[in-house]
N, C-alpha and C. Protein backbone atom coordinates (compact mmCIF):
# COMPACT_ATOMS: atom_id res chain seq x y z
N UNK A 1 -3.20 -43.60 15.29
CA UNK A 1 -2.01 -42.81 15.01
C UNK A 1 -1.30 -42.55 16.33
N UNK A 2 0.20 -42.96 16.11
CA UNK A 2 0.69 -42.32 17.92
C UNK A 2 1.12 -41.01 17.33
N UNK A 3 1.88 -40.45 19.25
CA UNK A 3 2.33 -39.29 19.12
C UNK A 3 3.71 -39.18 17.85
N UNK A 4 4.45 -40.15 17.23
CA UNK A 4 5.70 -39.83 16.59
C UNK A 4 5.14 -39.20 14.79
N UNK A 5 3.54 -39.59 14.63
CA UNK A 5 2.97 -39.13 13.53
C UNK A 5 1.97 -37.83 13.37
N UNK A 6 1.61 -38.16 14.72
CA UNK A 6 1.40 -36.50 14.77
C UNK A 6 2.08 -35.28 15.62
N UNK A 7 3.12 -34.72 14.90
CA UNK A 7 3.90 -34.18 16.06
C UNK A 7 3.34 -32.37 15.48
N UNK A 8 3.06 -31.76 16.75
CA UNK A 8 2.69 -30.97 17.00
C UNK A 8 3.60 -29.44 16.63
N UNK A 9 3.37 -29.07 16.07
CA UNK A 9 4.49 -27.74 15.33
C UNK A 9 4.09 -26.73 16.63
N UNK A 10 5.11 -26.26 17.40
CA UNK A 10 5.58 -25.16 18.00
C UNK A 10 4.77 -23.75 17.90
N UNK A 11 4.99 -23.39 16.43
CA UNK A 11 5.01 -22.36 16.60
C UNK A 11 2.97 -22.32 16.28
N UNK A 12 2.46 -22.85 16.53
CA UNK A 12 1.03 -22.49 16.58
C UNK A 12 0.14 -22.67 17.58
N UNK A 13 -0.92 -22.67 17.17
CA UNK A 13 -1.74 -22.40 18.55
C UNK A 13 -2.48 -23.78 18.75
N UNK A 14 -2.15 -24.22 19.92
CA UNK A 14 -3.41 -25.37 20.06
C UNK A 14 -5.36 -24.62 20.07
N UNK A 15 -5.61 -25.97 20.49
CA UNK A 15 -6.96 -25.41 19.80
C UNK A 15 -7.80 -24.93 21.32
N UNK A 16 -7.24 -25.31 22.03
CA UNK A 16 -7.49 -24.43 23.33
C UNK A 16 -7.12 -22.92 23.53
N UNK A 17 -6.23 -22.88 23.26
CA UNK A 17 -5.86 -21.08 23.21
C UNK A 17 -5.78 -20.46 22.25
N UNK A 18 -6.48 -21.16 20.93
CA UNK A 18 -7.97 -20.53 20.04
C UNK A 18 -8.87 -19.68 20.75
N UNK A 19 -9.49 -20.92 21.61
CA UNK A 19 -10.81 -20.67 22.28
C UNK A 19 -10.39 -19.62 22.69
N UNK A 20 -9.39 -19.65 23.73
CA UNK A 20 -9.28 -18.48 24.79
C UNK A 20 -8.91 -17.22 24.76
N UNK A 21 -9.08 -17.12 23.19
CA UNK A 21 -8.41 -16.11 22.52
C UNK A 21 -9.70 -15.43 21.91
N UNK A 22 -10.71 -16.76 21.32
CA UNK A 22 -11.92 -16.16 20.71
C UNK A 22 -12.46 -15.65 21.87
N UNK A 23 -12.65 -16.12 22.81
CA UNK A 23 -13.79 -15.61 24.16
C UNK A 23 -12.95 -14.21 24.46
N UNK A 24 -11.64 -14.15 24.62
CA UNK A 24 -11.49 -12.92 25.10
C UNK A 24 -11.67 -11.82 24.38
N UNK A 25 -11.52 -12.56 22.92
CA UNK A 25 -11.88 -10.84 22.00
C UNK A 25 -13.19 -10.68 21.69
N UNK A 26 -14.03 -12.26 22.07
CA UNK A 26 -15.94 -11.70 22.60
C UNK A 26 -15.90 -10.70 23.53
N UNK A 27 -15.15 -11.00 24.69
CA UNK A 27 -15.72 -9.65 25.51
C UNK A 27 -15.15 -8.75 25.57
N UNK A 28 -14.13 -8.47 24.78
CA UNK A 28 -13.37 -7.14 24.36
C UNK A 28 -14.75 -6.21 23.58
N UNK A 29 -15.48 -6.70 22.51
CA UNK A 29 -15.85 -6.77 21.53
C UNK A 29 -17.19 -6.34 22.29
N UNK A 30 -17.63 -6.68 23.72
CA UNK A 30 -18.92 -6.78 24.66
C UNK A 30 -18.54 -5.58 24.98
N UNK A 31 -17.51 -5.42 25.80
CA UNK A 31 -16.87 -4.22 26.61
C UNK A 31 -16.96 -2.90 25.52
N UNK A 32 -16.35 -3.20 24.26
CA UNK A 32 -16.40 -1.67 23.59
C UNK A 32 -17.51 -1.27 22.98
N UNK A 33 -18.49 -2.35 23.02
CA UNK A 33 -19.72 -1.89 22.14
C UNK A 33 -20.21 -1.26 23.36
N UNK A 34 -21.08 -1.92 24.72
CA UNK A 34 -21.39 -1.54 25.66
C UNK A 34 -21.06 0.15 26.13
N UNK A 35 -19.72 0.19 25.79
CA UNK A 35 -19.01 1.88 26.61
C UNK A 35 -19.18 2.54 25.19
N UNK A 36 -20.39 2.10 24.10
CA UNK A 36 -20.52 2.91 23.02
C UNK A 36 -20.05 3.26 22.00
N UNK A 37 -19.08 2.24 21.81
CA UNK A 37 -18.39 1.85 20.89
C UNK A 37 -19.08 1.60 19.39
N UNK A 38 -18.78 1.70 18.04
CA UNK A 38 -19.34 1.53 16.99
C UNK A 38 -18.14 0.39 16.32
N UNK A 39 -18.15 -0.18 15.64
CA UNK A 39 -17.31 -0.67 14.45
C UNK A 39 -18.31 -0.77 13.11
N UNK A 40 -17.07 0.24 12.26
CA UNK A 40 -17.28 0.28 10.69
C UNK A 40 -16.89 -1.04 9.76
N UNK A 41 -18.13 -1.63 9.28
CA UNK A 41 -17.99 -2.34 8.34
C UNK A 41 -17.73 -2.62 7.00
N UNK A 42 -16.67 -2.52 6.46
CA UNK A 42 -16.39 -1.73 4.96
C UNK A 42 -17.17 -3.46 3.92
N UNK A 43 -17.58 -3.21 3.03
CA UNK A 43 -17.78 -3.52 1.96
C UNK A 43 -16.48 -4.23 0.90
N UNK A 44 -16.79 -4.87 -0.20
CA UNK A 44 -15.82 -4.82 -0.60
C UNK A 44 -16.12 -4.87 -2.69
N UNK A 45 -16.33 -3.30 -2.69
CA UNK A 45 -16.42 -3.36 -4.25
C UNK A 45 -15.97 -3.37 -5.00
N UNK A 46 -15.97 -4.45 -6.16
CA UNK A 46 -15.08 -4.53 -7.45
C UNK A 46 -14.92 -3.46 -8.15
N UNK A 47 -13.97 -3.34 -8.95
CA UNK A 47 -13.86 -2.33 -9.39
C UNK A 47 -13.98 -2.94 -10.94
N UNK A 48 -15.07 -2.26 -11.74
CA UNK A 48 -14.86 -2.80 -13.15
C UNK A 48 -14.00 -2.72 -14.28
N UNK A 49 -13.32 -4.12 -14.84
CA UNK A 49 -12.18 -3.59 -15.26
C UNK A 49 -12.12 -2.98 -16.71
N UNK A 50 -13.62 -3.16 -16.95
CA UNK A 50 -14.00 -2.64 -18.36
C UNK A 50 -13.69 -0.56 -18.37
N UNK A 51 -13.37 -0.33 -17.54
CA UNK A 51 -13.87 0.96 -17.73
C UNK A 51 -11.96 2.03 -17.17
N UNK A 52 -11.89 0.80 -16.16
CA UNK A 52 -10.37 1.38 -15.80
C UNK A 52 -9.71 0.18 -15.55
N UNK A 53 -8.37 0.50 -15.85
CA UNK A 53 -7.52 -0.27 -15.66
C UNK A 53 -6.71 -0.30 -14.18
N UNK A 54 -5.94 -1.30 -13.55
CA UNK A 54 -5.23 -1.44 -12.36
C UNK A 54 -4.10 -0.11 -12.54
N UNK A 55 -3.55 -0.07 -13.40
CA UNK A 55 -2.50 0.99 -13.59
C UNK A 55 -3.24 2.29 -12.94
N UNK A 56 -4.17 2.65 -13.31
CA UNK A 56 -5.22 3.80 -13.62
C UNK A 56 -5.79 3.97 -12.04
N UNK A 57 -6.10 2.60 -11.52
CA UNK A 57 -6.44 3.16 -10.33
C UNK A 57 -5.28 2.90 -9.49
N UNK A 58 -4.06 2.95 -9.37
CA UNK A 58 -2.98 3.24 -8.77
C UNK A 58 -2.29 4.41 -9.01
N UNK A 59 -2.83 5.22 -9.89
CA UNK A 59 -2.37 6.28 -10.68
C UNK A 59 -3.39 7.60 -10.27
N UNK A 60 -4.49 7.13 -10.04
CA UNK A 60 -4.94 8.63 -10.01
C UNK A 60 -6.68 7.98 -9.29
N UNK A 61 -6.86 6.71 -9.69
CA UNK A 61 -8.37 6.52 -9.55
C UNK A 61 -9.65 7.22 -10.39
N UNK A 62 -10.58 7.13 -9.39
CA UNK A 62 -11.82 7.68 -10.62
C UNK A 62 -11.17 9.34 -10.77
N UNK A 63 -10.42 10.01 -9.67
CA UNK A 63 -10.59 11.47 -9.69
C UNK A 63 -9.61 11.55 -11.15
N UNK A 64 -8.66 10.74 -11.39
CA UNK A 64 -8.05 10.98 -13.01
C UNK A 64 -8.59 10.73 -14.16
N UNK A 65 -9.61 10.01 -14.22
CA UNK A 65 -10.51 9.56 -14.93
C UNK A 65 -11.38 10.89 -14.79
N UNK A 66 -12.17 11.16 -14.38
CA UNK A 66 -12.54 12.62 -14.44
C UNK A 66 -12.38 14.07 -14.86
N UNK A 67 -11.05 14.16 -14.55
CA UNK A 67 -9.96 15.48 -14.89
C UNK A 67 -10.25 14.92 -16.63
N UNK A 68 -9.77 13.98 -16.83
CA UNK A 68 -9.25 13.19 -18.69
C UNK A 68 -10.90 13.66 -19.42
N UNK A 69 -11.75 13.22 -18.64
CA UNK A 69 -12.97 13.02 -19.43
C UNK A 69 -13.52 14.87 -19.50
N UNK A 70 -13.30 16.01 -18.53
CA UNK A 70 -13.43 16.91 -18.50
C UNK A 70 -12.54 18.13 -19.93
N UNK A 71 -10.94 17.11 -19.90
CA UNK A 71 -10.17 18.17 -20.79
C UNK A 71 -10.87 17.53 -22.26
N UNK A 72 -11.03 16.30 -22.57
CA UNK A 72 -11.68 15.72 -23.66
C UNK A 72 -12.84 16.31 -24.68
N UNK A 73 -13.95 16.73 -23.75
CA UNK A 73 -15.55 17.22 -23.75
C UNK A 73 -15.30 18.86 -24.28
């Protein structure tokens, strides 16, 4: 393949200043743990749709679901 078939788009990153990008946020990543740094790892839980709906948790979440099931009982 010559250069007129693979032409190189501008606006991205070659794969060199990938690298130099991954190594520097390794030792960013060295540096803040070291000076005691923590990072929080969140999870990522489904929410079942049997029980609430998307509306429902844009609306109020479990705490509306709660209040409903309290005036109900």
């Amino acid at each position: 393949m010559t250069g007129i078939h693979a032409l190189r788009l501008y606006d991205t990153s070659s794969s060199r200043e990938k690298e130099a990008e991954r190594q520097q946020l390794a030792a960013d990543m060295a540096a803040f743990e070291a000076a005691g740094g923590k990072v929080q790892t969140l999870g990522d839980t489904p929410i079942s749709h049997t029980s609430i709906s998307r509306r429902q948790v844009v609306e109020g979440g479990i705490d509306g679901r709660s209040a409903k099931r309290g005036k109900k009982a």
